[in-house]
Protein backbone atom coordinates (compact mmCIF):
# COMPACT_ATOMS: atom_id res chain seq x y z
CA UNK A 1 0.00 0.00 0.00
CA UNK A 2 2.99 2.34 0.58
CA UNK A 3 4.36 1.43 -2.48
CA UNK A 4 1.49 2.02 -4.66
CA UNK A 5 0.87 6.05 -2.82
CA UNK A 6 4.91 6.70 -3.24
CA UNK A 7 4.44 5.57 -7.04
CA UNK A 8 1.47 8.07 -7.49
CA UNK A 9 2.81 10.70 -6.18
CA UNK A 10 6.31 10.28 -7.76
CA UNK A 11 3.58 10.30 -10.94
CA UNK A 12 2.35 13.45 -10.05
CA UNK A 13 5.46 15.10 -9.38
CA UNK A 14 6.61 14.16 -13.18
CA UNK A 15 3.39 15.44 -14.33
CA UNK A 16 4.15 18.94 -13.28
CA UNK A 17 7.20 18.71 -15.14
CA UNK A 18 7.74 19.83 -18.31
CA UNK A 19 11.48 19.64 -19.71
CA UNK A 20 13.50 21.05 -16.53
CA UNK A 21 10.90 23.41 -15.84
CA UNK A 22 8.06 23.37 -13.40
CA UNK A 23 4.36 24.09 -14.64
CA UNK A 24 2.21 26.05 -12.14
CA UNK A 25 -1.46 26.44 -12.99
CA UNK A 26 -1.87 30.40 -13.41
CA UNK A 27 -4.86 32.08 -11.93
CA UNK A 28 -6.13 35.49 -12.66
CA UNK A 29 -7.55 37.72 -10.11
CA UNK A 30 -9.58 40.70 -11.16
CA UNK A 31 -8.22 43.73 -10.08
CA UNK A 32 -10.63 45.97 -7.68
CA UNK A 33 -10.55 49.14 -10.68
CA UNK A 34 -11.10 48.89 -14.12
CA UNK A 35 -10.65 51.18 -16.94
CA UNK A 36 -14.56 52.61 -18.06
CA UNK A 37 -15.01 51.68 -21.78
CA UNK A 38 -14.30 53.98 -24.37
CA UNK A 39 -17.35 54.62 -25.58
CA UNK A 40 -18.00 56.32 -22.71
CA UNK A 41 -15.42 58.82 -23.25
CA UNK A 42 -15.82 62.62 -24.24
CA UNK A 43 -18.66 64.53 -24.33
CA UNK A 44 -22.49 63.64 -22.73
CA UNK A 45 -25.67 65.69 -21.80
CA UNK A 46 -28.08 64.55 -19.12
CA UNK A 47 -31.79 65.16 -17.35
CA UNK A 48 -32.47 64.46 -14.06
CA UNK A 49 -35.57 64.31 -11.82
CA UNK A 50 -34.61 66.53 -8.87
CA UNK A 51 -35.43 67.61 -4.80
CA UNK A 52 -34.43 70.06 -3.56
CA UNK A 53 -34.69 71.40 0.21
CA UNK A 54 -33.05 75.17 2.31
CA UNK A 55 -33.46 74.62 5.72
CA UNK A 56 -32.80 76.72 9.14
CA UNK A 57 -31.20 74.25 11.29
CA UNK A 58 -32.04 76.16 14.31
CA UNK A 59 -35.73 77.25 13.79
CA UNK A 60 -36.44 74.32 11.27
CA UNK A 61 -38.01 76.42 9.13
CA UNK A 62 -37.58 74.62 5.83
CA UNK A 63 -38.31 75.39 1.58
CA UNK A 64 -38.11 72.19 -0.60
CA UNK A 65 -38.87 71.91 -3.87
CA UNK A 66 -39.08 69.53 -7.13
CA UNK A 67 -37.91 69.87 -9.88
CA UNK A 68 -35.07 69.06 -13.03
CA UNK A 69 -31.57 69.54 -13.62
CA UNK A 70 -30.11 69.48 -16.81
CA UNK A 71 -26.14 68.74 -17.32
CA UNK A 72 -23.15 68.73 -20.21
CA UNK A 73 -19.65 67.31 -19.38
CA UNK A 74 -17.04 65.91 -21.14
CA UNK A 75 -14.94 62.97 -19.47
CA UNK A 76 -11.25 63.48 -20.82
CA UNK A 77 -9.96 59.75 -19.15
CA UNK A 78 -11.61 57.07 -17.33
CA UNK A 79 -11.08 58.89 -14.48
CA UNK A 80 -12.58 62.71 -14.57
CA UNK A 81 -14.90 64.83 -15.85
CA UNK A 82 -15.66 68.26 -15.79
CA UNK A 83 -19.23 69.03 -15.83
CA UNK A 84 -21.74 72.55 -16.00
CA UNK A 85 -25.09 71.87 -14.33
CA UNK A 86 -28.34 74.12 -13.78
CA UNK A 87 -31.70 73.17 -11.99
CA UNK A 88 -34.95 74.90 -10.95
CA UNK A 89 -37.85 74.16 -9.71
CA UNK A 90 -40.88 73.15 -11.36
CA UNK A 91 -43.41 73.20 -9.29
CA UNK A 92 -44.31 75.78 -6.71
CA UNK A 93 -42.10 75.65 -3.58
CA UNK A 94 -43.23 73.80 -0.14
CA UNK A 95 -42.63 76.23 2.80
CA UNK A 96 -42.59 74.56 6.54
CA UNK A 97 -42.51 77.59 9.27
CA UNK A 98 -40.90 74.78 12.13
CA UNK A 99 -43.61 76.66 14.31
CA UNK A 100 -46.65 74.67 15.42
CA UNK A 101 -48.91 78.10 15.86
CA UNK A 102 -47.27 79.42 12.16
CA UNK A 103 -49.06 78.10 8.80
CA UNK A 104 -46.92 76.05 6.24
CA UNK A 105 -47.57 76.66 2.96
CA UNK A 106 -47.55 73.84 0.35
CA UNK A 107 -47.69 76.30 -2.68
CA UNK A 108 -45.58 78.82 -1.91
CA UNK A 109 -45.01 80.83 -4.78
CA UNK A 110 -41.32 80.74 -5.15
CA UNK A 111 -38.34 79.51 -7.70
CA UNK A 112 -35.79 76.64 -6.07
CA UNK A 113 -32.69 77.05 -8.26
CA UNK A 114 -28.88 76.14 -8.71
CA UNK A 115 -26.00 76.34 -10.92
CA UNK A 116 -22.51 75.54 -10.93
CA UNK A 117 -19.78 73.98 -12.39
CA UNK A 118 -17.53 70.64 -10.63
CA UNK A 119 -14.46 68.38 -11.83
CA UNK A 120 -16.10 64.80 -11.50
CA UNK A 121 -13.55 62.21 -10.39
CA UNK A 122 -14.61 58.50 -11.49
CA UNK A 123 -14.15 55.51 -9.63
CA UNK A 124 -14.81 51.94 -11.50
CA UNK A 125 -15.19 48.40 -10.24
CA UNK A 126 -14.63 45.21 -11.78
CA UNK A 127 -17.01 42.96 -9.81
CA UNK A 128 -19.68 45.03 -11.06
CA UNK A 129 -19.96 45.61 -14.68
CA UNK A 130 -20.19 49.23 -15.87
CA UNK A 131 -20.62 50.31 -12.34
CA UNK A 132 -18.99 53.68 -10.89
CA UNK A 133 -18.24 55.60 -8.12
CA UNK A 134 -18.19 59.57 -8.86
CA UNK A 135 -17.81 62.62 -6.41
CA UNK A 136 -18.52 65.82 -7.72
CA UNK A 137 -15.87 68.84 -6.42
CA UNK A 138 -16.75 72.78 -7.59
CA UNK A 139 -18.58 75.80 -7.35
CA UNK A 140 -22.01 77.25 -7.61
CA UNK A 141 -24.95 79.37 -6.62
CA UNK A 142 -28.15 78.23 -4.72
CA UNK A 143 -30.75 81.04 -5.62
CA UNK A 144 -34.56 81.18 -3.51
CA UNK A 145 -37.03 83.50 -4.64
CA UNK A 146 -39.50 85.65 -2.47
CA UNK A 147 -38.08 84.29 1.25
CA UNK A 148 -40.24 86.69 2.69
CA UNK A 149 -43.80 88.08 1.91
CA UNK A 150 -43.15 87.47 -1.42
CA UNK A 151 -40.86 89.98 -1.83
CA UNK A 152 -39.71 89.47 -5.12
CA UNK A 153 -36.34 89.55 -4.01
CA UNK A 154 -34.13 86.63 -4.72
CA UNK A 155 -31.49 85.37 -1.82
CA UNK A 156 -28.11 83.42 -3.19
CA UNK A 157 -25.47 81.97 -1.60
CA UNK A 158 -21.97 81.07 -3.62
CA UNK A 159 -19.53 78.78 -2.59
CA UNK A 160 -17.81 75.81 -2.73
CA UNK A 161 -20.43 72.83 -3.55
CA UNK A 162 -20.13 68.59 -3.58
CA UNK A 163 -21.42 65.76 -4.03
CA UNK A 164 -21.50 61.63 -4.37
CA UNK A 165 -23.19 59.46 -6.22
CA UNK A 166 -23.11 55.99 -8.39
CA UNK A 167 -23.53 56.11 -12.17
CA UNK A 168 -24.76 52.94 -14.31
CA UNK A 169 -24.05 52.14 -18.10
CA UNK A 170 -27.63 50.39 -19.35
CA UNK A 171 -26.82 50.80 -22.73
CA UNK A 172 -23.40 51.12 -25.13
CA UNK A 173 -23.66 55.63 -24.47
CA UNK A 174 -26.62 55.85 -22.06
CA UNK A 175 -26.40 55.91 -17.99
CA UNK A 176 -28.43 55.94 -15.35
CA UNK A 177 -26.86 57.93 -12.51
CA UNK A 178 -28.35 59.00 -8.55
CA UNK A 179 -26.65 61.55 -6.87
CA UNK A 180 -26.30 63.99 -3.61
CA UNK A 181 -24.86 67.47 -4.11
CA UNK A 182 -24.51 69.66 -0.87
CA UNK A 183 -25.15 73.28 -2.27
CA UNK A 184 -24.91 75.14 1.07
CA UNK A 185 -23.79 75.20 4.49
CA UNK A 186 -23.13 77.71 6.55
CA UNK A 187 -24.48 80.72 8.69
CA UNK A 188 -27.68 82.36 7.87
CA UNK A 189 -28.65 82.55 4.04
CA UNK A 190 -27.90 85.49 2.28
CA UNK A 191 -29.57 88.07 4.49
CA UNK A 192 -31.90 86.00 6.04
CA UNK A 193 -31.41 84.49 9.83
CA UNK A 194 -28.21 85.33 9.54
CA UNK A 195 -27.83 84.25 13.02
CA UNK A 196 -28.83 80.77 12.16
CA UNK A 197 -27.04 78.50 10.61
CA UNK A 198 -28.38 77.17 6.93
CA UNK A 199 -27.98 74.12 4.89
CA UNK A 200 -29.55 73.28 1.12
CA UNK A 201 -29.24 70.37 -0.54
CA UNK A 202 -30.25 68.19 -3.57
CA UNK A 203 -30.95 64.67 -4.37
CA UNK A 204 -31.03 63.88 -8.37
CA UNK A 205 -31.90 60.52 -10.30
CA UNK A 206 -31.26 60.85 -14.29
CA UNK A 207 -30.24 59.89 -17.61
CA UNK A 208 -27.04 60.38 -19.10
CA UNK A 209 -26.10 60.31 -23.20
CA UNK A 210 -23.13 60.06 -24.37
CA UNK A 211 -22.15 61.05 -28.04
């Protein structure tokens, strides 16, 4: 019996062999990042569905609104982007006082609106096909219309702006993407509560081309 085991695995020593020269079975392990493919290189234009909200973190007193953003970028490598974006409200704007004995208001007659411009580094992953990780790093202006007794004044903030989000190739040049871009933080907003301090933000899900 001890014979017969030595024999087979003197065998399948000799079996590895292969001149003078030892053959090891090779295996391939995906690397975590992956080039995007090329077709989704250079220029794109997108739509998204988008909500938008301005609140007073003190007082709670809060103006959200839906609407769309439309985009244009062009990605020069796999890696970055830079991209111009603009959204507004479509609807009329949802006003919440934070006051139990104050009314809300959910048709305030106001415009929701932001542009700016951001470098968009990408991120891709090889367990996931056409899957990416993108941040979103610029500047902008968040812009609410008649704040106060409709007014007719507009308040804006500029500043530095970000985001995150995850994009998705469906097709061979179209993408789905959702994303979160932080438009303001920081004490009161424009001249109102400037005491107080502010924060506006946006959530988008859209549709990008490529061409």
């Amino acid at each position: 019996m001890k014979t017969q085991s030595l024999l087979l695995g003197l065998l399948s020593i000799t079996a590895l062999y292969a001149g003078d020269e030892i053959i090891i079975p090779k295996t391939e392990i995906a690397p975590l990042v992956k080039y995007e493919p090329s077709s989704l290189l250079g220029g794109y234009v997108g739509i998204a569905f988008s909500d938008s909200e301005l609140n007073n973190q003190v007082t709670n007193e809060s103006f959200t609104a839906k609407g769309l953003t439309l985009q244009a970028g062009y990605r020069y490598n796999p890696f970055l982007a830079i991209e111009a974006r603009y959204s507004s409200s479509v609807f009329n704007v949802s006003y919440a006082s934070g006051y139990i004995d104050k009314a809300d208001n959910d048709d305030f007659s106001s415009t929701f609106s932001n542009m700016g411009i951001y470098l968009k580094p990408y991120l891709s992953f090889s367990q996931v096909e056409d899957l990416s990780l993108y941040a979103l790093l610029g500047y902008g202006q968040v812009s609410v219309s008649n704040i106060i007794n409709n007014d007719d004044i507009d308040r804006k903030e500029t500043g530095f702006q970000w985001g995150l989000g995850l994009s998705y190739r469906i097709q061979e040049n179209i993408s789905v993407f959702a994303d979160y871009v932080s438009l303001y933080n920081g004490d009161g907003f424009d001249y109102l509560g400037t005491n107080n301090l502010h924060k506006a933000d946006m959530f988008n899900i859209g549709l990008n081309y490529n061409f």
